[in-house]
N, C-alpha and C. Protein backbone atom coordinates (compact mmCIF):
# COMPACT_ATOMS: atom_id res chain seq x y z
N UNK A 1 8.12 -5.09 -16.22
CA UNK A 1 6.92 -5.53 -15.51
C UNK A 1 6.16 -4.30 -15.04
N UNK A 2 4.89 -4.39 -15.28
CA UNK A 2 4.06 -3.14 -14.87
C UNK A 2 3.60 -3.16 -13.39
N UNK A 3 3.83 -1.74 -12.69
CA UNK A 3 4.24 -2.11 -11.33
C UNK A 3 2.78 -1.23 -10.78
N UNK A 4 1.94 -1.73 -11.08
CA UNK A 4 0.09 -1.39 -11.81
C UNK A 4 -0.27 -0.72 -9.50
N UNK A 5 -0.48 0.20 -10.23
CA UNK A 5 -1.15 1.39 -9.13
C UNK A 5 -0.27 2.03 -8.15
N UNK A 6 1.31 1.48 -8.18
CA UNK A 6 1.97 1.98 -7.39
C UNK A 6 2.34 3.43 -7.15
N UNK A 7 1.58 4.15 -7.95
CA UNK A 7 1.58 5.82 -7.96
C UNK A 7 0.90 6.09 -6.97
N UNK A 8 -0.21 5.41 -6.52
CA UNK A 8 -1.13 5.46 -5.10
C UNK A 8 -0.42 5.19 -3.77
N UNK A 9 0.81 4.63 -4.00
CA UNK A 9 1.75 5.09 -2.72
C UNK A 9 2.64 6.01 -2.56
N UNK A 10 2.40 6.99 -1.54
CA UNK A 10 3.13 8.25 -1.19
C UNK A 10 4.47 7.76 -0.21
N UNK A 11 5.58 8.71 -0.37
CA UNK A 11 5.86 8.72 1.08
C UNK A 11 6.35 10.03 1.26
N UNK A 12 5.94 10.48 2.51
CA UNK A 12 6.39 12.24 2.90
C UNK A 12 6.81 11.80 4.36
N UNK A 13 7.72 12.66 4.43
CA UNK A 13 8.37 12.75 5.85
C UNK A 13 7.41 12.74 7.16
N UNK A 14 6.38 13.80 6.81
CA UNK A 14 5.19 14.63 7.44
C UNK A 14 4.34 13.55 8.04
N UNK A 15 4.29 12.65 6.99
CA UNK A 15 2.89 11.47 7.03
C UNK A 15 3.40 10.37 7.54
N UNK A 16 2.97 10.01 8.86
CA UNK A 16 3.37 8.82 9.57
C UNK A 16 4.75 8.42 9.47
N UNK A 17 5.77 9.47 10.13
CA UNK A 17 6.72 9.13 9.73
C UNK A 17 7.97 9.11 8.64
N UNK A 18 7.28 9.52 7.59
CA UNK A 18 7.80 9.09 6.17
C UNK A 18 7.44 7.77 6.05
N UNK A 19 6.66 6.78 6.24
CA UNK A 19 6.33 5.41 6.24
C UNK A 19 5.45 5.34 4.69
N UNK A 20 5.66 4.38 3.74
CA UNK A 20 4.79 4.30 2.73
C UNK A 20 3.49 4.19 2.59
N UNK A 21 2.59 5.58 2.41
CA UNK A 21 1.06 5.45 2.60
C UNK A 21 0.15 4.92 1.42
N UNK A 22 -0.61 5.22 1.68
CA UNK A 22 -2.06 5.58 0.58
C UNK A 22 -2.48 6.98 0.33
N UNK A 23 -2.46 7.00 -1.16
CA UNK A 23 -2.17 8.29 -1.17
C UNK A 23 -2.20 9.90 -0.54
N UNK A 24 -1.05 9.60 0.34
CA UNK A 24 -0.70 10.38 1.28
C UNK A 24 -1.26 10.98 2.14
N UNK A 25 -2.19 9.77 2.31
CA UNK A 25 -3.33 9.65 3.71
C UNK A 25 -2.78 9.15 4.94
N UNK A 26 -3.02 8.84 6.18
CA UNK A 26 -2.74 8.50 7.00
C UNK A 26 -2.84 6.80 7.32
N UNK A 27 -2.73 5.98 6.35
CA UNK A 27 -2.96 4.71 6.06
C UNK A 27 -1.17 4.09 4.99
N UNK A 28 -0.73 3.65 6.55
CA UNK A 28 0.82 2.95 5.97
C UNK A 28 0.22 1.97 4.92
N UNK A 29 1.18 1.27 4.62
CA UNK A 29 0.82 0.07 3.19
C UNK A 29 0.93 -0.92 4.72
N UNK A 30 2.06 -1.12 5.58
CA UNK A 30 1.83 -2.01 6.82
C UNK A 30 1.07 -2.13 6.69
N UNK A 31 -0.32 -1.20 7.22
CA UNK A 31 -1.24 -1.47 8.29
C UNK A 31 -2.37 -2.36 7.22
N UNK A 32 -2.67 -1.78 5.54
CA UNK A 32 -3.01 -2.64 5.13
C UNK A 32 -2.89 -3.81 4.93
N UNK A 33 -1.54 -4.46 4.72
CA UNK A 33 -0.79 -6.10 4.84
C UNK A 33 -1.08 -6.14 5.89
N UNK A 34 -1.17 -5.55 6.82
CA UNK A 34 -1.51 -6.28 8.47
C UNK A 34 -2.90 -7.13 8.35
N UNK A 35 -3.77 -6.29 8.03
CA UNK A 35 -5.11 -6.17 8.17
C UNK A 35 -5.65 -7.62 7.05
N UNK A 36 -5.14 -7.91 5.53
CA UNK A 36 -5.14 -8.88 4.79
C UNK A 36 -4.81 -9.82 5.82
N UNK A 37 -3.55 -10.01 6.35
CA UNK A 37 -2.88 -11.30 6.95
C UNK A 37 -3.72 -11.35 8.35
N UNK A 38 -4.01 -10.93 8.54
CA UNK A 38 -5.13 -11.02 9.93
C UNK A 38 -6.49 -11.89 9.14
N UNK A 39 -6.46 -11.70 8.05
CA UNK A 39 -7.75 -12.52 7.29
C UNK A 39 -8.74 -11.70 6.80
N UNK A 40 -8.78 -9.95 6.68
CA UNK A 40 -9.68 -9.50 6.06
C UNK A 40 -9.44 -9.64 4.96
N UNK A 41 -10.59 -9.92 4.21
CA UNK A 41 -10.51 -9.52 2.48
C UNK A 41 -10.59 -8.13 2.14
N UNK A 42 -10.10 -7.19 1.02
CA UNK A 42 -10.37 -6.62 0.68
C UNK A 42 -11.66 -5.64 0.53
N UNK A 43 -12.20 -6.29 0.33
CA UNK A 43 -14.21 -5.80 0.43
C UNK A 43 -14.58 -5.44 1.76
N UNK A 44 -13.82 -6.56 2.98
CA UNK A 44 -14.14 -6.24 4.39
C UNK A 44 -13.44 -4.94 4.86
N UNK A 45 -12.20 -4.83 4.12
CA UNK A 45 -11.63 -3.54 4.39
C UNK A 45 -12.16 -1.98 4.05
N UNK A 46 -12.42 -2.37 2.63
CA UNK A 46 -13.10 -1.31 2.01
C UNK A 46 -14.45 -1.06 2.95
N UNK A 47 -14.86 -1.75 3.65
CA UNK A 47 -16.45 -2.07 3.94
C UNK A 47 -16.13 -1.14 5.31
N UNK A 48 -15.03 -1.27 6.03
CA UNK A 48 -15.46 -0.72 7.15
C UNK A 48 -14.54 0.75 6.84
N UNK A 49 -13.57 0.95 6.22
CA UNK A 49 -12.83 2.06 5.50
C UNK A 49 -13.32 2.52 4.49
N UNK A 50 -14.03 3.32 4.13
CA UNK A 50 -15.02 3.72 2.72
C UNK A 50 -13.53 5.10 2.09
N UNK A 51 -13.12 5.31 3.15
CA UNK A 51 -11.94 6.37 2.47
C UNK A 51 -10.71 5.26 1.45
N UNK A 52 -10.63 4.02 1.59
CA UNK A 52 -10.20 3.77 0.98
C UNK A 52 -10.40 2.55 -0.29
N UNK A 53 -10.20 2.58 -1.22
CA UNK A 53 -10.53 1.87 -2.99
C UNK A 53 -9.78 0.23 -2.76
N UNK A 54 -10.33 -0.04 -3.75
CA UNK A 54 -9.37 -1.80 -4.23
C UNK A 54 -8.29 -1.74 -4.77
N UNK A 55 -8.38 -0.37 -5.46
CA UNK A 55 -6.87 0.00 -5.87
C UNK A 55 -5.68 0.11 -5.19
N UNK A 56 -6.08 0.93 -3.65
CA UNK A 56 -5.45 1.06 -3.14
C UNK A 56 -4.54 -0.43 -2.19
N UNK A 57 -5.82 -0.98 -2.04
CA UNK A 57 -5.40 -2.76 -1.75
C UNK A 57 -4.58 -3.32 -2.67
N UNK A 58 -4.53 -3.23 -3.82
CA UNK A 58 -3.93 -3.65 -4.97
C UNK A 58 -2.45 -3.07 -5.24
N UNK A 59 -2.26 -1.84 -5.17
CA UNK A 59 -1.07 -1.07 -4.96
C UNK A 59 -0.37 -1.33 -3.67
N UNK A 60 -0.74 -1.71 -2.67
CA UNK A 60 -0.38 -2.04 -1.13
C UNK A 60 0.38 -3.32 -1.33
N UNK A 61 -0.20 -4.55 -1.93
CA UNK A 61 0.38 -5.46 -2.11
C UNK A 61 1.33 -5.50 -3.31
N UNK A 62 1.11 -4.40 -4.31
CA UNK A 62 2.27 -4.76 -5.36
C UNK A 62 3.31 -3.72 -4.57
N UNK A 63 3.50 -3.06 -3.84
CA UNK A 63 4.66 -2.27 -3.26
C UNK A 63 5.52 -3.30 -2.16
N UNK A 64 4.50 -3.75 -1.55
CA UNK A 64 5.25 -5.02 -0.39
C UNK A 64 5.56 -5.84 -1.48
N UNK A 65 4.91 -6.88 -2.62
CA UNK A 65 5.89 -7.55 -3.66
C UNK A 65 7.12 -6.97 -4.01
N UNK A 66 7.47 -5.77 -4.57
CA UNK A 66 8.19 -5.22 -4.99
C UNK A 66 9.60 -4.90 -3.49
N UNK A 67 9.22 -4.64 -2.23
CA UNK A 67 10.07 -4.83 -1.22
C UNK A 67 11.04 -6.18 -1.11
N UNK A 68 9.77 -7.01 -0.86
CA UNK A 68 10.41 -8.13 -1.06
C UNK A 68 11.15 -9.09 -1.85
N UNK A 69 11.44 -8.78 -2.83
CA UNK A 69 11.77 -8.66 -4.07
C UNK A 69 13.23 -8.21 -4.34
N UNK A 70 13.52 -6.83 -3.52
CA UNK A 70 14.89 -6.31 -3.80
C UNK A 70 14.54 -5.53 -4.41
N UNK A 71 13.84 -5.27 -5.29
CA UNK A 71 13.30 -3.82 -6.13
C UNK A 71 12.93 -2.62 -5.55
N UNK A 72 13.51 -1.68 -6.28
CA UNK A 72 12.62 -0.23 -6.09
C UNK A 72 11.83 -0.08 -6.72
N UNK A 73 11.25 1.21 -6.13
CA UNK A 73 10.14 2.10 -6.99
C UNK A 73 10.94 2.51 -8.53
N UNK A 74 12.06 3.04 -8.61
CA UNK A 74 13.07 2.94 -9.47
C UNK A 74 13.42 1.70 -10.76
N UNK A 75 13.07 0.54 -10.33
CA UNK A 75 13.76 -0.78 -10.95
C UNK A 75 14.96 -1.05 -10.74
N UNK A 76 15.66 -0.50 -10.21
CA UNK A 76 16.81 -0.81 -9.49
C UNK A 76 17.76 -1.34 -8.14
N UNK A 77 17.77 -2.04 -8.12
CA UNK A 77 17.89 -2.97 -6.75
C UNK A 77 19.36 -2.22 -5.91
């Protein structure tokens, strides 16, 4: 299964923690799933965040799929 933009998530020790970002910006994948489940769309996000793409929305949610899931970044559970 193609695990489509997940190269756009970093994680470094340095950056929030070691918490899984955007590319290795100061933006956890959390805070994006936060921000969806609160009811923004995508566009509203991008709209008031111009530092960050749809891609990056898109990679945010296939990394939390992939958590939840049992999967790694790896394919290996």
């Amino acid at each position: 299964m193609e695990q489509s933009g997940i190269g756009r998530i970093t994680i470094d020790p340095a950056i929030c923690h070691g918490k899984p970002c955007i590319r290795g910006m100061r933006w956890p994948v959390e805070v994006i799933i936060d921000l969806l489940g609160s009811g923004m769309t995508a566009e509203e996000i991008i709209s008031e965040h111009q530092e960050l793409e749809k891609e990056d929305i898109r990679a945010s949610l296939n990394y939390a799929r992939l958590m939840v899931s049992g999967q790694t970044l790896g394919g290996v559970a």
